[in-house]
N, C-alpha and C. Protein backbone atom coordinates (compact mmCIF):
# COMPACT_ATOMS: atom_id res chain seq x y z
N UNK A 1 -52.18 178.44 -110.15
CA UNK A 1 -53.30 177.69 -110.66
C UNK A 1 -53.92 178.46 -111.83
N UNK A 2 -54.24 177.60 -112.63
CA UNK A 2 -54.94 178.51 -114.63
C UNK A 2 -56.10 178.49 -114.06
N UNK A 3 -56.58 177.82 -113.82
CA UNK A 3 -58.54 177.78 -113.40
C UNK A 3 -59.05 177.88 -115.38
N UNK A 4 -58.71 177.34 -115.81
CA UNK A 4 -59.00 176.78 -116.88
C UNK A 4 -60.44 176.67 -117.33
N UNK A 5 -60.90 175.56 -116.27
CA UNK A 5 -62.58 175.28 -116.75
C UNK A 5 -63.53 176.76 -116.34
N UNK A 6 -63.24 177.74 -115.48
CA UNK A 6 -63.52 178.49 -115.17
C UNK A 6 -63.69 179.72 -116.23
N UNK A 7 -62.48 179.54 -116.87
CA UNK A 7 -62.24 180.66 -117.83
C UNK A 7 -62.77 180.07 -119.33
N UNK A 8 -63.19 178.80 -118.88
CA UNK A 8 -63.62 178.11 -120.72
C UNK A 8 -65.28 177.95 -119.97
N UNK A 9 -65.45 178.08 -118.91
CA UNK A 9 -66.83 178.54 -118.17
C UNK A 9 -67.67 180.02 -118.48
N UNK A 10 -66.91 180.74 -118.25
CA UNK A 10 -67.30 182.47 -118.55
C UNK A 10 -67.63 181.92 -120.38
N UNK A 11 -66.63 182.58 -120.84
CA UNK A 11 -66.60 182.26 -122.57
C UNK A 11 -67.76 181.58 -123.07
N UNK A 12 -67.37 180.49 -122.62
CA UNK A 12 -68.67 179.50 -123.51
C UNK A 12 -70.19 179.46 -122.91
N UNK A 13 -70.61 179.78 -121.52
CA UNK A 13 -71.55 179.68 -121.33
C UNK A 13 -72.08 181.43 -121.66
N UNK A 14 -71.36 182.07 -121.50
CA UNK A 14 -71.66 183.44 -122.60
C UNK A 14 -72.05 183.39 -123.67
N UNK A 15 -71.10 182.92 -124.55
CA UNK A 15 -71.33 182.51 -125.92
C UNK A 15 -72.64 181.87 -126.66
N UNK A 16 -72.96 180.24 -125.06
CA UNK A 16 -73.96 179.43 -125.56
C UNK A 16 -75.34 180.75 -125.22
N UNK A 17 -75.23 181.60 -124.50
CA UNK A 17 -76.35 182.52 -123.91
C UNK A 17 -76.87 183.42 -125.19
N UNK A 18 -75.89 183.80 -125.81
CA UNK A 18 -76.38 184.51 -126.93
C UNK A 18 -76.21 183.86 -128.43
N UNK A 19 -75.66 182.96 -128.48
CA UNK A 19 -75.86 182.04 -129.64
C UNK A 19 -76.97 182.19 -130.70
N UNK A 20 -78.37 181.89 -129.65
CA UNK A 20 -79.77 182.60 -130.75
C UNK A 20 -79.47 183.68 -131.16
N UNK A 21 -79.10 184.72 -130.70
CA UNK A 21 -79.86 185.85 -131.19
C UNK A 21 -79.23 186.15 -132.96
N UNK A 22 -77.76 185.42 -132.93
CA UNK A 22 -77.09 184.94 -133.71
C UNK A 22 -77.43 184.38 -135.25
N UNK A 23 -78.12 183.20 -134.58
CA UNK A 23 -79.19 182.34 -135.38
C UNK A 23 -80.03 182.96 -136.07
N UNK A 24 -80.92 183.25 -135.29
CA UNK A 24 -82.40 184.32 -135.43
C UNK A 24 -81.79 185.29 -136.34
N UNK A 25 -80.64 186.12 -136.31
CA UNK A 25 -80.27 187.60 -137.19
C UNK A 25 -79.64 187.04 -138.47
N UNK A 26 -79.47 185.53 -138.85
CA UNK A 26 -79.14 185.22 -140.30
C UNK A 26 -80.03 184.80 -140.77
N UNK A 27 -81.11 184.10 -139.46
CA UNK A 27 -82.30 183.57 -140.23
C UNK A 27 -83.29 185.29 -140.36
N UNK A 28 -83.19 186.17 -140.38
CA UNK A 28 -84.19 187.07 -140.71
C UNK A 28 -83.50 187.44 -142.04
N UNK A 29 -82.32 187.72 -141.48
CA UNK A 29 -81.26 188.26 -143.12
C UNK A 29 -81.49 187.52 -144.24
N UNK A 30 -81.82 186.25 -144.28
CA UNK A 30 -82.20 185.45 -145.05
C UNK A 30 -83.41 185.37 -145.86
N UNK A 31 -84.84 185.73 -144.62
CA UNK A 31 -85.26 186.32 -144.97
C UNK A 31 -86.14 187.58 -145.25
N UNK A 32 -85.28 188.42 -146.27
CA UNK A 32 -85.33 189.89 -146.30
C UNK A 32 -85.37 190.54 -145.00
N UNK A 33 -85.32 190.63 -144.29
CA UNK A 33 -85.57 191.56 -142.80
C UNK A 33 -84.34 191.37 -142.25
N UNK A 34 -83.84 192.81 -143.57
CA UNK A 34 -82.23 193.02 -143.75
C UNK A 34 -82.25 193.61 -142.25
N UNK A 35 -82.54 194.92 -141.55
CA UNK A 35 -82.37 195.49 -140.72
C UNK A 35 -82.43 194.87 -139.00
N UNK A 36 -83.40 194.19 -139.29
CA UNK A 36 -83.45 192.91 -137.99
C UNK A 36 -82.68 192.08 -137.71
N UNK A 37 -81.68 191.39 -139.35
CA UNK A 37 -81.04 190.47 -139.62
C UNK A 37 -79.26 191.17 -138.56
N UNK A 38 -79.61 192.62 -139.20
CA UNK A 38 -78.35 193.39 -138.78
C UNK A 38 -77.92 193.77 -137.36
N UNK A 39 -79.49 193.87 -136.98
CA UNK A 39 -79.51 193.97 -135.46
C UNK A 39 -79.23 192.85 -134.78
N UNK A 40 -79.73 191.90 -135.06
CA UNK A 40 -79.65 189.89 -134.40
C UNK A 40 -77.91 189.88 -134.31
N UNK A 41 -77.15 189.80 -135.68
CA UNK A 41 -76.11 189.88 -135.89
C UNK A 41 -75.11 190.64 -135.10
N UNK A 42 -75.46 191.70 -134.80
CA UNK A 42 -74.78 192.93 -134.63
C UNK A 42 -74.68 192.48 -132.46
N UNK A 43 -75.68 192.42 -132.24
CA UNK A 43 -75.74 192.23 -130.69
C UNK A 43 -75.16 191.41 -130.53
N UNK A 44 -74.92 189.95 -131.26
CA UNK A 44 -73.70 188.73 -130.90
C UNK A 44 -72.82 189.40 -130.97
N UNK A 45 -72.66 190.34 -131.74
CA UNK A 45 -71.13 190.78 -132.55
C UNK A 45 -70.84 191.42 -130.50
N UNK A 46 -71.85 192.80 -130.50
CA UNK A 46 -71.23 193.32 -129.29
C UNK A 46 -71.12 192.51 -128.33
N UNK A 47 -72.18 191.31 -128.05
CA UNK A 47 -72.04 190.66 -126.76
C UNK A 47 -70.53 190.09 -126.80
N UNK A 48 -70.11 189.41 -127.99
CA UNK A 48 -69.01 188.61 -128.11
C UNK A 48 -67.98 189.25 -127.38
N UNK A 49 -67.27 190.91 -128.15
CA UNK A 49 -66.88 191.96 -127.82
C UNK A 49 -66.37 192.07 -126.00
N UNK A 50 -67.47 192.41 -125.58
CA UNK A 50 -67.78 192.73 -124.34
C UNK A 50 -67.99 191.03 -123.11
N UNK A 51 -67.94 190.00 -123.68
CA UNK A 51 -67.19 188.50 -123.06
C UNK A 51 -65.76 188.70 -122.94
N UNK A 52 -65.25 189.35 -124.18
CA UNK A 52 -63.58 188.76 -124.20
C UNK A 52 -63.50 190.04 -123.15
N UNK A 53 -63.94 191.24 -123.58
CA UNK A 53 -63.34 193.00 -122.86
C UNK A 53 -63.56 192.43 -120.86
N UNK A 54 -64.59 192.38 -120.77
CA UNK A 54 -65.00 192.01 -119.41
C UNK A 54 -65.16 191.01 -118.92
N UNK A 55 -63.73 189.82 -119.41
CA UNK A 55 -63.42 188.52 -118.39
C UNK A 55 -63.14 188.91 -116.92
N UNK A 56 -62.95 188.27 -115.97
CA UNK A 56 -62.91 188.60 -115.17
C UNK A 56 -61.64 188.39 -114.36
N UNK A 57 -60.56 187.70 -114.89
CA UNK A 57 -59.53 187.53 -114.82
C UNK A 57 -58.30 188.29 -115.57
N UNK A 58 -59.47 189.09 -116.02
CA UNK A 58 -58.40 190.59 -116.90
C UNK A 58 -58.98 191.94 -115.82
N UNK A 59 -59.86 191.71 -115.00
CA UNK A 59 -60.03 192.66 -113.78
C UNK A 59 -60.46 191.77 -112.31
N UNK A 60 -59.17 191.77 -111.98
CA UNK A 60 -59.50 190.25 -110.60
C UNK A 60 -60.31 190.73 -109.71
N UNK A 61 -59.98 192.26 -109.30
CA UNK A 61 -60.37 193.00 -108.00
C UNK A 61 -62.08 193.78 -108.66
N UNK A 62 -62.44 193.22 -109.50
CA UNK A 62 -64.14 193.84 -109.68
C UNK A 62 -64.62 192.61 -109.28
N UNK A 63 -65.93 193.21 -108.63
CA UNK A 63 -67.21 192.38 -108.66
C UNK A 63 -67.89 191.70 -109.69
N UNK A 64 -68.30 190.71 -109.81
CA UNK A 64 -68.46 190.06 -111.06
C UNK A 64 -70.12 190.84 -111.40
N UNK A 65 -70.80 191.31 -111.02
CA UNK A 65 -72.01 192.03 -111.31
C UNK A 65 -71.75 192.95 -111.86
N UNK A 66 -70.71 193.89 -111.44
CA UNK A 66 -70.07 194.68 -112.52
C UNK A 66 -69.83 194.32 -113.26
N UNK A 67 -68.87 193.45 -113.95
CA UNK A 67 -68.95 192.46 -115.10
C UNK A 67 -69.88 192.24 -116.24
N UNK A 68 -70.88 191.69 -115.00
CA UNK A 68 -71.74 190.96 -115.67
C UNK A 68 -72.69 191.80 -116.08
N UNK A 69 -73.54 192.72 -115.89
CA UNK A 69 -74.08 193.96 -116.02
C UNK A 69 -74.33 194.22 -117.39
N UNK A 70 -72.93 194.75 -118.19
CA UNK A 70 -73.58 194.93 -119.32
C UNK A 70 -73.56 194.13 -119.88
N UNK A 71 -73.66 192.79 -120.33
CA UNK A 71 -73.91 191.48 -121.01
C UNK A 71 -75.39 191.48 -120.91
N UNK A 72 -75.81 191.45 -119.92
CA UNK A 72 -77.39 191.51 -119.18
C UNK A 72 -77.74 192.09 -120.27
N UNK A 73 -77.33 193.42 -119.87
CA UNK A 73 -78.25 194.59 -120.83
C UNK A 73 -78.03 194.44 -122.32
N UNK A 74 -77.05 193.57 -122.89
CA UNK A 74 -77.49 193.20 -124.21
C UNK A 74 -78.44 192.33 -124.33
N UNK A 75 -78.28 191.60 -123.41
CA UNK A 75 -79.43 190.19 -123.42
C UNK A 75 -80.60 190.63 -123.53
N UNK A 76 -80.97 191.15 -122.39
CA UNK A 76 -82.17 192.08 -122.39
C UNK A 76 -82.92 192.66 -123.82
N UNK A 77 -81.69 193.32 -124.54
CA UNK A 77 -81.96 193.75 -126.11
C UNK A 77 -82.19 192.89 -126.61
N UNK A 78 -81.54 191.63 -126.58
CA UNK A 78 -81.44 191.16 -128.00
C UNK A 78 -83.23 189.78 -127.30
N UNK A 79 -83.06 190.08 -126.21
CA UNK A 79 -84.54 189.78 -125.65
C UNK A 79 -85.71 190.49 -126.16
N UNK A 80 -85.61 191.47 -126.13
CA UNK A 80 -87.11 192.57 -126.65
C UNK A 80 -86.87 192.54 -128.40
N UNK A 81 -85.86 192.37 -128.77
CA UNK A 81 -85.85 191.97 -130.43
C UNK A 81 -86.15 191.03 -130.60
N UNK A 82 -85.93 190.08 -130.09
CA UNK A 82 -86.85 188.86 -130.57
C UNK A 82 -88.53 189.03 -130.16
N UNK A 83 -88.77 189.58 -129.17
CA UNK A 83 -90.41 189.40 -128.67
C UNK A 83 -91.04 190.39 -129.72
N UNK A 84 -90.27 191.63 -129.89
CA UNK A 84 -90.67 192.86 -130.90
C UNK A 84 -90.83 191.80 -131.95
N UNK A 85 -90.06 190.51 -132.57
CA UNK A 85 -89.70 190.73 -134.10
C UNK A 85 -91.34 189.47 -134.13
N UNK A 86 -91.29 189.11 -132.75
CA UNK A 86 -92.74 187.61 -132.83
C UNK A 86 -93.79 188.79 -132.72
N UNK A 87 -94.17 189.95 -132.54
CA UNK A 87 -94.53 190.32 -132.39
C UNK A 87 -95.92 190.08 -130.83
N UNK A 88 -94.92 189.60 -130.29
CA UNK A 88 -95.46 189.75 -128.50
C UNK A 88 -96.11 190.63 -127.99
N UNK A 89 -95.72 191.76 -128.29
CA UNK A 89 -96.17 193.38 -127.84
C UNK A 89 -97.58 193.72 -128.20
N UNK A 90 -97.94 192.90 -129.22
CA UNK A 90 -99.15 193.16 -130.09
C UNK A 90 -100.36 192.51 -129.52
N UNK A 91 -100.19 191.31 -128.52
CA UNK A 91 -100.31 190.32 -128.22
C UNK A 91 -100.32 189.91 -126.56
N UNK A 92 -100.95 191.22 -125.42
CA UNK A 92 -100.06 190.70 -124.16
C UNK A 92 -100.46 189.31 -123.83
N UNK A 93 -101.25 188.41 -124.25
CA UNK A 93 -101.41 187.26 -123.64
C UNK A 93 -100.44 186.49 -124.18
N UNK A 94 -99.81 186.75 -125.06
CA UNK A 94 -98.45 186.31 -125.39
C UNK A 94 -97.04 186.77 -124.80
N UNK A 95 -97.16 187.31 -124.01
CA UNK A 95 -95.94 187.98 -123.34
C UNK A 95 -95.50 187.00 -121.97
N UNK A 96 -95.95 186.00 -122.15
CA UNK A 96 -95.55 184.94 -120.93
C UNK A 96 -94.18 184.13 -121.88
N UNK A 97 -93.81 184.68 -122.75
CA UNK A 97 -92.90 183.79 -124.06
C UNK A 97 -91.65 184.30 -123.44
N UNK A 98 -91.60 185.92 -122.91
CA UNK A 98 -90.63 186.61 -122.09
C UNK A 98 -90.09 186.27 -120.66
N UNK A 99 -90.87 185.53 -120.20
CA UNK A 99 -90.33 185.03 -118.81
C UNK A 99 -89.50 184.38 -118.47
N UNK A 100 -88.53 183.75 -119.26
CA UNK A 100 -88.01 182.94 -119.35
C UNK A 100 -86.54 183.38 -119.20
N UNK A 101 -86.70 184.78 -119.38
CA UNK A 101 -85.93 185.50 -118.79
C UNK A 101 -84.98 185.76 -117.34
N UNK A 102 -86.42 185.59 -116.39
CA UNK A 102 -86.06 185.87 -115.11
C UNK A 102 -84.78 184.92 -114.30
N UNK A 103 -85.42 183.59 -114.69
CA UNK A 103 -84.03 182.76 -114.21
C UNK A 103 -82.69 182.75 -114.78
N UNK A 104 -82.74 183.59 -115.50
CA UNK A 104 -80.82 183.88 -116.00
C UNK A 104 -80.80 184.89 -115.07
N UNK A 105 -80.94 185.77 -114.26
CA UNK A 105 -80.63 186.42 -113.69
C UNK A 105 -79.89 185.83 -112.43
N UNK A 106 -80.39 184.90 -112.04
CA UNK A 106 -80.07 184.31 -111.36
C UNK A 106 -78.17 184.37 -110.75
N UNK A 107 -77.59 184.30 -111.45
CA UNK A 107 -75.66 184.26 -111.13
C UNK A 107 -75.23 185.87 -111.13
N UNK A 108 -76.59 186.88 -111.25
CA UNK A 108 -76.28 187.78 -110.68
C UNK A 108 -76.16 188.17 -109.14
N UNK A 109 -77.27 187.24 -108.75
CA UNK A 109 -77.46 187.20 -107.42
C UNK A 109 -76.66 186.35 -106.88
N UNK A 110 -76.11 185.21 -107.11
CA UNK A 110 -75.24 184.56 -106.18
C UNK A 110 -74.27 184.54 -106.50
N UNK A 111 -73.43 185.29 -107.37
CA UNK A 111 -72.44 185.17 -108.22
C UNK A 111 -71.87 186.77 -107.76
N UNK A 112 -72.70 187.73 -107.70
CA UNK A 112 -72.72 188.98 -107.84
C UNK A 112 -71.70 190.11 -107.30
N UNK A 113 -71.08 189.35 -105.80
CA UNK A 113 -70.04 189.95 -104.93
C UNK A 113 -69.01 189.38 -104.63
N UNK A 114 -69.04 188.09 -105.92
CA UNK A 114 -67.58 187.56 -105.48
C UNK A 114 -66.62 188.52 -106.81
N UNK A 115 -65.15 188.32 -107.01
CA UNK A 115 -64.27 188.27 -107.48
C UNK A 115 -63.68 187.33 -107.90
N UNK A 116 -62.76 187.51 -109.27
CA UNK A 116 -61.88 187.00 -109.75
C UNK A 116 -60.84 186.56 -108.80
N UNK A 117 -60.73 187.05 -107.72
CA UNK A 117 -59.35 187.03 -106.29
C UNK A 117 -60.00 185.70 -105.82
């Protein structure tokens, strides 16, 4: 069995996950906020990277939290670069813009101890 939708599942809903930050790093490059632009850019670049490196059907016998782990922790980044770049931090009554966060976590937890097997 290919498990096909599974494997065009990982990929693309990866992909659609960091897509903004994507967006956001041509729209700063655009304008002038070369270094932000590079960073926005640069974190799709690694997240992309680290989708294809840590499919999970190129390591059957890991836990998918292992996996999934460091994707998180780009997200996470390319999370505090965007709140840094709205300047949120400046602002805590604006820091409810970040929460939105918590429910992607979510397929860590139920997702977290299965395998590719």
């Amino acid at each position: 069995m290919e498990r096909k939708g599974e494997k065009i599942g990982w990929i693309g809903g990866w992909i659609g996950g960091f897509i903004w930050i994507l967006i956001l790093g041509i729209i700063w490059f655009f304008q002038d906020k070369l270094i932000l632009g590079v960073a926005g850019i640069a974190l799709f670049a690694i997240a992309f990277i680290l989708i294809i490196i840590l499919k999970p059907w190129g390591h059957p016998g890991t836990k998918f939290w292992k996996l999934m782990l460091p994707l998180y922790l780009v997200l996470l980044l390319a999370v505090f670069l965007a709140l840094y770049v709205m300047e949120v931090f400046e602002f805590p009554s604006h820091f409810q813009y970040g929460l939105w966060i918590i429910p992607c976590f979510i397929p860590l937890f139920t997702m977290g101890n299965k395998t590719w097997k």
